[in-house]
N, C-alpha and C. Protein backbone atom coordinates (compact mmCIF):
# COMPACT_ATOMS: atom_id res chain seq x y z
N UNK A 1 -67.64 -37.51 -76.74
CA UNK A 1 -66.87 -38.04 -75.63
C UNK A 1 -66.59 -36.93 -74.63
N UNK A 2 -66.98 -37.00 -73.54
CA UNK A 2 -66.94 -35.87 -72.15
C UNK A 2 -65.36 -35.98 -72.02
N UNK A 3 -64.91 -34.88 -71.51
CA UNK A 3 -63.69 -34.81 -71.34
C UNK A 3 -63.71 -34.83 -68.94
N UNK A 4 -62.59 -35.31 -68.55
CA UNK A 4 -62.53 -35.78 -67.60
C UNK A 4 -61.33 -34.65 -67.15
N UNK A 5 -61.62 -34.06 -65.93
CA UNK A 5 -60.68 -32.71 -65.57
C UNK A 5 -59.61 -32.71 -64.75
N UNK A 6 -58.29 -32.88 -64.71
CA UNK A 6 -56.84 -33.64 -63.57
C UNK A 6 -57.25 -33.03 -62.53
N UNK A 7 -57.99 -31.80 -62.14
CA UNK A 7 -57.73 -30.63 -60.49
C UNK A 7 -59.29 -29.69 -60.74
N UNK A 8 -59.42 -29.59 -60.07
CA UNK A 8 -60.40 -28.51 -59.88
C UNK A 8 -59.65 -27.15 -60.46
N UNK A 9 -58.66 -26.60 -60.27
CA UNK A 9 -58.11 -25.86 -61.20
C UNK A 9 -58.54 -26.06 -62.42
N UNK A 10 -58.09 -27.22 -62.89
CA UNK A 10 -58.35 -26.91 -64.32
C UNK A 10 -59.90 -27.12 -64.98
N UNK A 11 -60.74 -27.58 -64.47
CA UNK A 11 -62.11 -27.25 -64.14
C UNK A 11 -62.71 -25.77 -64.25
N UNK A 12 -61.90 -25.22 -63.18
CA UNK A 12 -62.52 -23.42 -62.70
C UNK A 12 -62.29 -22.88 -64.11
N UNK A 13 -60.99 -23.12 -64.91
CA UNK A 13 -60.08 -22.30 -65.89
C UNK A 13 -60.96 -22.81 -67.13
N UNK A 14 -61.27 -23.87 -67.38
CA UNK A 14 -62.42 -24.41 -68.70
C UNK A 14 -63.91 -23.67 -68.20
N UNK A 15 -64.42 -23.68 -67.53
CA UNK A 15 -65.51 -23.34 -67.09
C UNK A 15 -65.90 -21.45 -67.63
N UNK A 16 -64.85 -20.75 -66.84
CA UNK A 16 -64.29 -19.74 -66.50
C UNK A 16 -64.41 -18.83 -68.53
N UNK A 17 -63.30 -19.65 -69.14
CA UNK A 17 -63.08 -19.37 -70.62
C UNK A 17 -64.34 -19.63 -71.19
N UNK A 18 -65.13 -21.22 -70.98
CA UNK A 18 -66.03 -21.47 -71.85
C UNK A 18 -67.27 -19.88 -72.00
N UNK A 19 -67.38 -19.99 -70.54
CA UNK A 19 -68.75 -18.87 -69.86
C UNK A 19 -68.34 -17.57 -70.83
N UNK A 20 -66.79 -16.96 -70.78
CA UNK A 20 -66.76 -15.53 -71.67
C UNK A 20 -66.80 -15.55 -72.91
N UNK A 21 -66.24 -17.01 -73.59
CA UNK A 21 -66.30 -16.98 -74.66
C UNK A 21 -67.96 -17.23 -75.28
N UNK A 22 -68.66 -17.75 -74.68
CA UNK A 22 -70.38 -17.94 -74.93
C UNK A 22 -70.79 -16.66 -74.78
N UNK A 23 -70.49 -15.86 -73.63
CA UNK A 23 -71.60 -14.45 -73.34
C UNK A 23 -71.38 -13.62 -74.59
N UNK A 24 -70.24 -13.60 -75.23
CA UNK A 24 -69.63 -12.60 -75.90
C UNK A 24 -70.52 -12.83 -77.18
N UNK A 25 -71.37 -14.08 -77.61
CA UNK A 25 -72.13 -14.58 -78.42
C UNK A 25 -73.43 -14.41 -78.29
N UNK A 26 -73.80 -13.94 -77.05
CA UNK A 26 -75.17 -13.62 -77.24
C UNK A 26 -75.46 -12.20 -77.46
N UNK A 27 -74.24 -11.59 -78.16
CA UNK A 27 -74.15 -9.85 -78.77
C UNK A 27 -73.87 -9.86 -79.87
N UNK A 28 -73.91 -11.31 -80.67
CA UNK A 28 -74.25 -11.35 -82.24
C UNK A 28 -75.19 -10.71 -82.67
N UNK A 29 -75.12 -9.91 -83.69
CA UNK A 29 -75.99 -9.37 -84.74
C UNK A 29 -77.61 -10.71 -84.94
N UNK A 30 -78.68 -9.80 -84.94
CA UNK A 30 -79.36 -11.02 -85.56
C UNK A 30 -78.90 -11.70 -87.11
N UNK A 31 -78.35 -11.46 -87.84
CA UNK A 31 -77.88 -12.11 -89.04
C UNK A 31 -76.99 -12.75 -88.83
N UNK A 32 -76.17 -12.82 -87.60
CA UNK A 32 -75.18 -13.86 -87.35
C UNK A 32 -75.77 -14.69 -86.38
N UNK A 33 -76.69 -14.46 -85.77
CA UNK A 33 -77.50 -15.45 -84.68
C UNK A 33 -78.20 -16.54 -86.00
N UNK A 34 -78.67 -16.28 -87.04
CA UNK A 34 -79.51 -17.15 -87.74
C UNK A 34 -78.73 -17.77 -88.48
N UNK A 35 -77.40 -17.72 -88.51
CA UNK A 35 -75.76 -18.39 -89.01
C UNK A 35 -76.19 -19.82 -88.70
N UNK A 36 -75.82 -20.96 -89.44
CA UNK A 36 -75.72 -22.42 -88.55
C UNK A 36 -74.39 -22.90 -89.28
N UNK A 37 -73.75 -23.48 -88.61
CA UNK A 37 -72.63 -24.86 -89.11
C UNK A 37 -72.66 -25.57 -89.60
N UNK A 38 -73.99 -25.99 -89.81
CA UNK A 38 -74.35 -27.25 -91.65
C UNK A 38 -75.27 -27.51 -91.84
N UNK A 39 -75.89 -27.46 -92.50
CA UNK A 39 -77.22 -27.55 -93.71
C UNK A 39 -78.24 -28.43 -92.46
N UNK A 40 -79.20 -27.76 -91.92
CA UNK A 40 -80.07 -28.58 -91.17
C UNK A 40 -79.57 -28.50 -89.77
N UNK A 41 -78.91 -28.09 -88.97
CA UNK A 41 -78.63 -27.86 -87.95
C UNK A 41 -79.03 -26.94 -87.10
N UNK A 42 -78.53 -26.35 -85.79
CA UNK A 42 -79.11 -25.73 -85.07
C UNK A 42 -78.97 -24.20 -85.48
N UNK A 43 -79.52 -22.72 -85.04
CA UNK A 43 -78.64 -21.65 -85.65
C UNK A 43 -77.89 -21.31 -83.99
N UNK A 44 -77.04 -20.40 -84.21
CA UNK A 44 -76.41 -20.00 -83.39
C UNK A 44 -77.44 -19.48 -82.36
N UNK A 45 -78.26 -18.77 -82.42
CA UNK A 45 -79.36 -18.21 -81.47
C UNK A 45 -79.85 -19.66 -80.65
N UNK A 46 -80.71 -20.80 -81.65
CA UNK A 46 -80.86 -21.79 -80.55
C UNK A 46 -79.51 -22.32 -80.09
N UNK A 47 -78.38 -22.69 -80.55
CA UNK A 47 -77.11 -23.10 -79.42
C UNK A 47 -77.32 -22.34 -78.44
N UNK A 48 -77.45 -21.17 -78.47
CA UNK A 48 -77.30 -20.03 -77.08
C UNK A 48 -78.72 -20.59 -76.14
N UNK A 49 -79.84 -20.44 -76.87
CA UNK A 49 -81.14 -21.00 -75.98
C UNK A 49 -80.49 -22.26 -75.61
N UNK A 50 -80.21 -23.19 -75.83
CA UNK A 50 -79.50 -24.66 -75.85
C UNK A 50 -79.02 -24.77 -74.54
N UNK A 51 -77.70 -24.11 -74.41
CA UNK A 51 -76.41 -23.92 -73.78
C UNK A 51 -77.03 -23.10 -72.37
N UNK A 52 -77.87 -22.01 -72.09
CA UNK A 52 -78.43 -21.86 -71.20
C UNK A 52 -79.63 -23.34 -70.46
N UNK A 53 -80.70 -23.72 -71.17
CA UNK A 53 -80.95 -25.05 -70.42
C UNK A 53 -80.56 -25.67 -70.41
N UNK A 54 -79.68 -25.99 -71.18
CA UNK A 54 -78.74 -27.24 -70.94
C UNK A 54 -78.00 -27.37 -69.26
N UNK A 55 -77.61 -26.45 -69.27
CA UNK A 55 -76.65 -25.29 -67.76
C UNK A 55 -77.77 -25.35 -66.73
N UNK A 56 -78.74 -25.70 -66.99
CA UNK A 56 -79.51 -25.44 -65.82
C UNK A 56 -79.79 -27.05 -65.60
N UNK A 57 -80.18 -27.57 -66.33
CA UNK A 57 -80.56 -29.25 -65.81
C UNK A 57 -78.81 -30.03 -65.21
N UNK A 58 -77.71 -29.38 -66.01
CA UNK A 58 -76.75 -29.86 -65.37
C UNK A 58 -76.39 -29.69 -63.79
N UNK A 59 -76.84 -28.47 -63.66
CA UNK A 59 -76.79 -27.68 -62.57
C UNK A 59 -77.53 -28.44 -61.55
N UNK A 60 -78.49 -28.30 -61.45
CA UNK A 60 -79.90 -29.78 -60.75
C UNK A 60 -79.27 -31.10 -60.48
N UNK A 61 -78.90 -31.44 -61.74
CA UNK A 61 -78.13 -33.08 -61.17
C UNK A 61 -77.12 -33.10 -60.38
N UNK A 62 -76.47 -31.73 -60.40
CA UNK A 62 -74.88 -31.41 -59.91
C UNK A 62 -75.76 -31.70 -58.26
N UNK A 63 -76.67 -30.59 -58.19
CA UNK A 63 -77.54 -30.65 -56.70
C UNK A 63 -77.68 -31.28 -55.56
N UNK A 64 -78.67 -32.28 -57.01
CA UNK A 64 -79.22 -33.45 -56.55
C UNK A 64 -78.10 -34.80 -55.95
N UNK A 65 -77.10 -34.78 -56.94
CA UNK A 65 -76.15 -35.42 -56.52
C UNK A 65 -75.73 -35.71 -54.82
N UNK A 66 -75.16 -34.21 -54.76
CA UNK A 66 -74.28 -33.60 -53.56
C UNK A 66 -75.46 -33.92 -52.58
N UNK A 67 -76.64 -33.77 -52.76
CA UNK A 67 -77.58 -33.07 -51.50
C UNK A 67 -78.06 -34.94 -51.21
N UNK A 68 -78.31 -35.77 -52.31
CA UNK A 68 -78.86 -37.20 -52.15
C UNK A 68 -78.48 -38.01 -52.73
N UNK A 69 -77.21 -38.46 -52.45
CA UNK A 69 -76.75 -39.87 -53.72
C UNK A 69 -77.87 -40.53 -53.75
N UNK A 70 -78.04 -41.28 -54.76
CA UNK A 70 -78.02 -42.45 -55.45
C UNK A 70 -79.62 -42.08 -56.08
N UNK A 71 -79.57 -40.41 -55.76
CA UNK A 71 -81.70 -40.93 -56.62
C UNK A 71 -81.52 -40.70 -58.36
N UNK A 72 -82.68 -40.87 -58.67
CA UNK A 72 -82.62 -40.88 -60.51
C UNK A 72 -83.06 -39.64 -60.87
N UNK A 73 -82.29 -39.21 -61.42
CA UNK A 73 -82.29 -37.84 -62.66
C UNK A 73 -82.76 -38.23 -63.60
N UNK A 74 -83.87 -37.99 -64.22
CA UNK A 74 -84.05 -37.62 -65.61
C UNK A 74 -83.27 -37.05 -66.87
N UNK A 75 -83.16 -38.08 -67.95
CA UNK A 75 -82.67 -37.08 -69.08
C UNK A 75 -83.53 -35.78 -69.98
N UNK A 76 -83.18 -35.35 -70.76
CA UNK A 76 -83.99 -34.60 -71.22
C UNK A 76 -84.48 -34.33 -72.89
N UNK A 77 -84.96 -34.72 -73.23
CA UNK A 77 -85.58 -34.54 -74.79
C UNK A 77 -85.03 -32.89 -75.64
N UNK A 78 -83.61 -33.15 -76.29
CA UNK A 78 -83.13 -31.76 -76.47
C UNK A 78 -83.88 -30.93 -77.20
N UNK A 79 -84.52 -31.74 -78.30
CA UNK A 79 -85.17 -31.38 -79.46
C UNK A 79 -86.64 -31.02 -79.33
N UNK A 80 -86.79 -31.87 -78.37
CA UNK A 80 -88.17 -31.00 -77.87
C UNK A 80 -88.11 -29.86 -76.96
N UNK A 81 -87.06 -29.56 -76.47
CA UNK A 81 -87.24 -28.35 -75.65
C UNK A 81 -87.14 -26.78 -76.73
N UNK A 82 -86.05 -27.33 -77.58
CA UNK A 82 -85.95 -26.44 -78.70
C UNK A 82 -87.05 -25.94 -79.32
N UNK A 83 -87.75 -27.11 -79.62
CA UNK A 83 -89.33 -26.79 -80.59
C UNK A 83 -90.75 -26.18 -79.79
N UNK A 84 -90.48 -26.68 -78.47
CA UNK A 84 -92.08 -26.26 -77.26
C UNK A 84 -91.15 -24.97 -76.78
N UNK A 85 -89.72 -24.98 -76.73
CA UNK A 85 -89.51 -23.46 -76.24
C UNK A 85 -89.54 -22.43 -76.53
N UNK A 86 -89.46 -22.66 -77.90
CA UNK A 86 -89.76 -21.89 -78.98
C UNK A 86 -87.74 -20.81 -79.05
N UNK A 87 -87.45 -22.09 -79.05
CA UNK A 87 -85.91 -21.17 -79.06
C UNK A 87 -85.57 -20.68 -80.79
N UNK A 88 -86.37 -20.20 -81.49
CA UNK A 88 -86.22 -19.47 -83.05
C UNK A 88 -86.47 -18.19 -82.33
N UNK A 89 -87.68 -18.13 -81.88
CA UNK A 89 -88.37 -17.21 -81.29
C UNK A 89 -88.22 -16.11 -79.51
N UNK A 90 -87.77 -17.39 -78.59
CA UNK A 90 -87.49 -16.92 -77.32
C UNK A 90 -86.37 -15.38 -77.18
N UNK A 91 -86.95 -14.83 -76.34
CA UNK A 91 -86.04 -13.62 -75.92
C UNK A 91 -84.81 -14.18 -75.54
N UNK A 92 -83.50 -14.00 -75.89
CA UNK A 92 -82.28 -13.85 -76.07
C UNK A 92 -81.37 -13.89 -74.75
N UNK A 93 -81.70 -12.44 -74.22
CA UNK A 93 -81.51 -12.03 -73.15
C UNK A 93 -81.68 -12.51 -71.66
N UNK A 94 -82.96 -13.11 -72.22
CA UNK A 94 -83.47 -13.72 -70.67
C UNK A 94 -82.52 -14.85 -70.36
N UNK A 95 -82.14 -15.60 -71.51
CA UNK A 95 -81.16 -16.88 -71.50
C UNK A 95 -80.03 -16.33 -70.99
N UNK A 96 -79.70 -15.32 -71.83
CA UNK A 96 -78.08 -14.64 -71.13
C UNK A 96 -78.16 -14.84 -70.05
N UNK A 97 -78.76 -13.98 -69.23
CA UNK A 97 -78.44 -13.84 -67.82
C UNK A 97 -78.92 -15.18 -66.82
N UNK A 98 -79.74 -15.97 -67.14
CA UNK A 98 -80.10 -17.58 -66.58
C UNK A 98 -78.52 -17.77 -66.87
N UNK A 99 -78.24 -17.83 -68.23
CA UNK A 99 -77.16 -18.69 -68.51
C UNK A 99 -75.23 -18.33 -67.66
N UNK A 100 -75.65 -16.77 -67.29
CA UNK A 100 -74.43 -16.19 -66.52
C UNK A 100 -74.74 -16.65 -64.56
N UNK A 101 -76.16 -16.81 -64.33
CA UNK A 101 -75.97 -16.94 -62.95
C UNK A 101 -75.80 -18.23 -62.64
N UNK A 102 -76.56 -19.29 -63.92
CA UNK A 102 -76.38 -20.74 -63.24
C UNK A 102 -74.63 -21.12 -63.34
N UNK A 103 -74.28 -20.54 -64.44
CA UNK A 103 -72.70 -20.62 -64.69
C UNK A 103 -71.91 -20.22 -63.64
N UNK A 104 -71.96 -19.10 -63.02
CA UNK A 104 -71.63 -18.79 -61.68
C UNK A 104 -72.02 -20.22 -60.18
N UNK A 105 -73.21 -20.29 -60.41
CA UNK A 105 -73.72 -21.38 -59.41
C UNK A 105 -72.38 -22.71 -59.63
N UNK A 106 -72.60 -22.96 -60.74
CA UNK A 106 -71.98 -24.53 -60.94
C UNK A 106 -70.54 -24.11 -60.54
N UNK A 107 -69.94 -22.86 -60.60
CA UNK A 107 -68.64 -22.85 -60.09
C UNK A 107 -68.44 -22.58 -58.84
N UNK A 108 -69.09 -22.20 -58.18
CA UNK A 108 -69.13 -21.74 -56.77
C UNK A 108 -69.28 -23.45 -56.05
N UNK A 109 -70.17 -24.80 -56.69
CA UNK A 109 -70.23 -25.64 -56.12
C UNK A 109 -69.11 -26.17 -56.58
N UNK A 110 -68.66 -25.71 -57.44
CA UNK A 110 -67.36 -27.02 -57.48
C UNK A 110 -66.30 -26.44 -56.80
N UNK A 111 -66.25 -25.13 -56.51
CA UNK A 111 -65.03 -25.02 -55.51
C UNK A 111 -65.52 -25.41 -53.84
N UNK A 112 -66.84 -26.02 -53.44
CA UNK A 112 -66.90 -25.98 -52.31
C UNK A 112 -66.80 -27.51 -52.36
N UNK A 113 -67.61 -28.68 -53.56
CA UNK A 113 -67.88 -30.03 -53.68
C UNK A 113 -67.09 -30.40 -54.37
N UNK A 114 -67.01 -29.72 -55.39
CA UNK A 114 -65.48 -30.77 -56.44
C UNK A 114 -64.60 -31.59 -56.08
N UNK A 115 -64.18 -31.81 -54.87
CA UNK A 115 -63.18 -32.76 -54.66
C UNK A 115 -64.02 -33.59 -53.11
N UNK A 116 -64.43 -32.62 -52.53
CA UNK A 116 -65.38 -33.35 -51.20
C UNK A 116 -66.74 -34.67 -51.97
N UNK A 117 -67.22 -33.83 -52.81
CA UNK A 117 -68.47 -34.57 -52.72
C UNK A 117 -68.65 -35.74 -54.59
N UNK A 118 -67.51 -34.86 -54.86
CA UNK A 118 -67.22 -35.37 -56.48
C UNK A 118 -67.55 -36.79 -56.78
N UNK A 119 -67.37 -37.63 -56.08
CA UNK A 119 -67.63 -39.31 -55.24
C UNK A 119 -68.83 -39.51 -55.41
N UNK A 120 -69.70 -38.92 -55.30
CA UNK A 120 -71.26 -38.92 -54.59
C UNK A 120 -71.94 -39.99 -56.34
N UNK A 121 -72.65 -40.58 -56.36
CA UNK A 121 -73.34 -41.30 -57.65
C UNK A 121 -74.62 -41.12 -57.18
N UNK A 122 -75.10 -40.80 -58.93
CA UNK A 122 -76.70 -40.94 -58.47
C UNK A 122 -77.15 -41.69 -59.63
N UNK A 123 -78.06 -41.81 -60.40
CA UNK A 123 -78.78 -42.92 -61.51
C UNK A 123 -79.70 -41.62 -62.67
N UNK A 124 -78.70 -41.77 -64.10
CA UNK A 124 -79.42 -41.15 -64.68
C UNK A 124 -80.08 -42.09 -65.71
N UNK A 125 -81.16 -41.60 -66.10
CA UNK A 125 -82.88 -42.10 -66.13
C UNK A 125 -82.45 -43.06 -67.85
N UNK A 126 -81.19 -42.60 -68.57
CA UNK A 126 -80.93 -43.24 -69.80
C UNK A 126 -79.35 -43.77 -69.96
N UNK A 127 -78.29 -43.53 -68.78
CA UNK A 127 -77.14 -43.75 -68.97
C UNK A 127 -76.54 -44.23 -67.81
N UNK A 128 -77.23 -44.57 -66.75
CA UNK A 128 -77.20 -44.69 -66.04
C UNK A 128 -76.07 -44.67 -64.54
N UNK A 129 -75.39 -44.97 -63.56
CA UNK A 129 -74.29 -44.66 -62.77
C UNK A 129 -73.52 -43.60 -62.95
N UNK A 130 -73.52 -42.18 -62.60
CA UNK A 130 -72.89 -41.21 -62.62
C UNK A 130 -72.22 -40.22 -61.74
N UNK A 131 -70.77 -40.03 -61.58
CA UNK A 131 -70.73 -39.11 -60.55
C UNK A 131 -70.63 -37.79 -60.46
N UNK A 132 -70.91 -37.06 -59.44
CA UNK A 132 -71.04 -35.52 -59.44
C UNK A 132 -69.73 -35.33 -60.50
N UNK A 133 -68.32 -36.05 -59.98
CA UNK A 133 -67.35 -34.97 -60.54
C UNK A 133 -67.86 -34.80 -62.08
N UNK A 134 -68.24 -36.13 -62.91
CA UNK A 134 -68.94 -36.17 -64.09
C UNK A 134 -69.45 -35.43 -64.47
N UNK A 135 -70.54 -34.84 -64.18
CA UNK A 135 -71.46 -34.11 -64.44
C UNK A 135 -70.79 -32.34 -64.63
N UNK A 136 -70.19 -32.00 -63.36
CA UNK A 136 -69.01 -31.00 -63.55
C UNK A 136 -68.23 -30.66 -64.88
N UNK A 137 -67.81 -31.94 -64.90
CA UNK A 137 -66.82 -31.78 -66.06
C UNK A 137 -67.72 -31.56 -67.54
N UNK A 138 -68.57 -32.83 -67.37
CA UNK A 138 -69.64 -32.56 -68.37
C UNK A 138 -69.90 -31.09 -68.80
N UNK A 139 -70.34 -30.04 -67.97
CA UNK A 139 -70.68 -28.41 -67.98
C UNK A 139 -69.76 -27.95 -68.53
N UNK A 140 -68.25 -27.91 -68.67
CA UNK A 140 -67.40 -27.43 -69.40
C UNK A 140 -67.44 -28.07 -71.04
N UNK A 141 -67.25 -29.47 -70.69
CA UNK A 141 -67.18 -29.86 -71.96
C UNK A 141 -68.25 -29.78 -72.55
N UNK A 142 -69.41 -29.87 -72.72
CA UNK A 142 -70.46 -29.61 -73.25
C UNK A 142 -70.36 -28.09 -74.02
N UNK A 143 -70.08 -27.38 -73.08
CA UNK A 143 -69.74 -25.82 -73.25
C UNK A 143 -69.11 -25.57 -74.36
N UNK A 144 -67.77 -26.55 -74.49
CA UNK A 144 -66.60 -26.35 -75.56
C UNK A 144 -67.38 -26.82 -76.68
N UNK A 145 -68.22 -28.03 -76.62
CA UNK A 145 -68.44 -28.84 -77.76
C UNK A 145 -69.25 -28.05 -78.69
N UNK A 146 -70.59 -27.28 -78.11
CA UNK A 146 -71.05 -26.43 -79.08
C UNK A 146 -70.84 -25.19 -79.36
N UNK A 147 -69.76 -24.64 -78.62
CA UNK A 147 -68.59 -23.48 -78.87
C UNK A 147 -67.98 -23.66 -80.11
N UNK A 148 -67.68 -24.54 -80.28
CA UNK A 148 -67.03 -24.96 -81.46
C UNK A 148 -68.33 -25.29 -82.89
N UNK A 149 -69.52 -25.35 -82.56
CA UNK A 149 -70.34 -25.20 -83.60
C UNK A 149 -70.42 -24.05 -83.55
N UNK A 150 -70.47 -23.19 -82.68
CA UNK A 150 -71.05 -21.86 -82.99
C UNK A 150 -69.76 -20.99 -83.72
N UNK A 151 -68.28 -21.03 -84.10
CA UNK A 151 -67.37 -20.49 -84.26
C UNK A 151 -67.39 -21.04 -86.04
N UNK A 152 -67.62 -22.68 -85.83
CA UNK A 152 -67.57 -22.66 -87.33
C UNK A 152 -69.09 -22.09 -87.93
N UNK A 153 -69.83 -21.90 -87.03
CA UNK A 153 -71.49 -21.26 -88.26
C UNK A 153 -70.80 -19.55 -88.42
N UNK A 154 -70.18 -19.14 -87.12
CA UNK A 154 -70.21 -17.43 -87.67
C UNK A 154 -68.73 -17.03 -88.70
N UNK A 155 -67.65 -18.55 -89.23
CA UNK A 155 -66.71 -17.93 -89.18
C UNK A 155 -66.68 -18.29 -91.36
């Protein structure tokens, strides 16, 4: 269940926490990167690959939104990006920093669109009617949700 944000304040401040508390995770030890939260699940290394594309397709719809209501976004096949990306395997690093500038991006638009353009709906490809502010909020909460897998795999 997405969580829904009262102010753009409190938006910036979830966003803001989620982003330091994630970076600080991609300076896990490799023996704590290959950590997971339950038998068959993701390891902490792919959450981090995860949580960087994830941040970037949110980012796009956030875009697409603002720049063209009403066109259709695509969803995205999580599990296949994991397996063709080779996120066991992918460099680490490269995600970090994708994952620190698009994080920066999505906040910089919500302090300029968050409340101007938040309104705007566009059509996503499996859930269909969605609005920018949605999607916003989505980026935090998403953030928290596998924050919280990654705290119970290393703890």
């Amino acid at each position: 269940m997405e969580v829904a944000y009262a102010s753009l304040d409190e938006l910036l401040t979830a966003l803001s926490k989620t982003m330091e508390e994630t970076l600080a995770y991609f300076d896990l030890s490799d023996e704590e990167l290959t950590k997971t939260y339950a038998p068959g699940k993701w390891t902490v290394r792919q959450l981090l690959h995860h949580l960087a594309d994830a941040e970037t397709v949110l980012y796009e719809r956030i875009r697409r939104g603002i720049a063209k209501p009403g066109q259709v976004v695509y969803g995205f096949d999580q599990d296949a990006w994991a397996d063709k990306l080779d996120y066991q395997n992918r460099e680490l690093s490269i995600d970090q920093a994708i994952y620190l500038s698009v994080r920066r991006g999505v906040m910089a638009l919500a302090t300029s669109y968050y409340e101007g353009a938040g309104e705007n709906e566009y059509v996503h490809s499996e859930t269909g009617k969605r609005k920018v502010k949605q999607e916003f909020d989505k980026v935090a909460w998403h953030n928290e949700h596998h924050l919280k897998q990654i705290r119970a795999a290393i703890s």
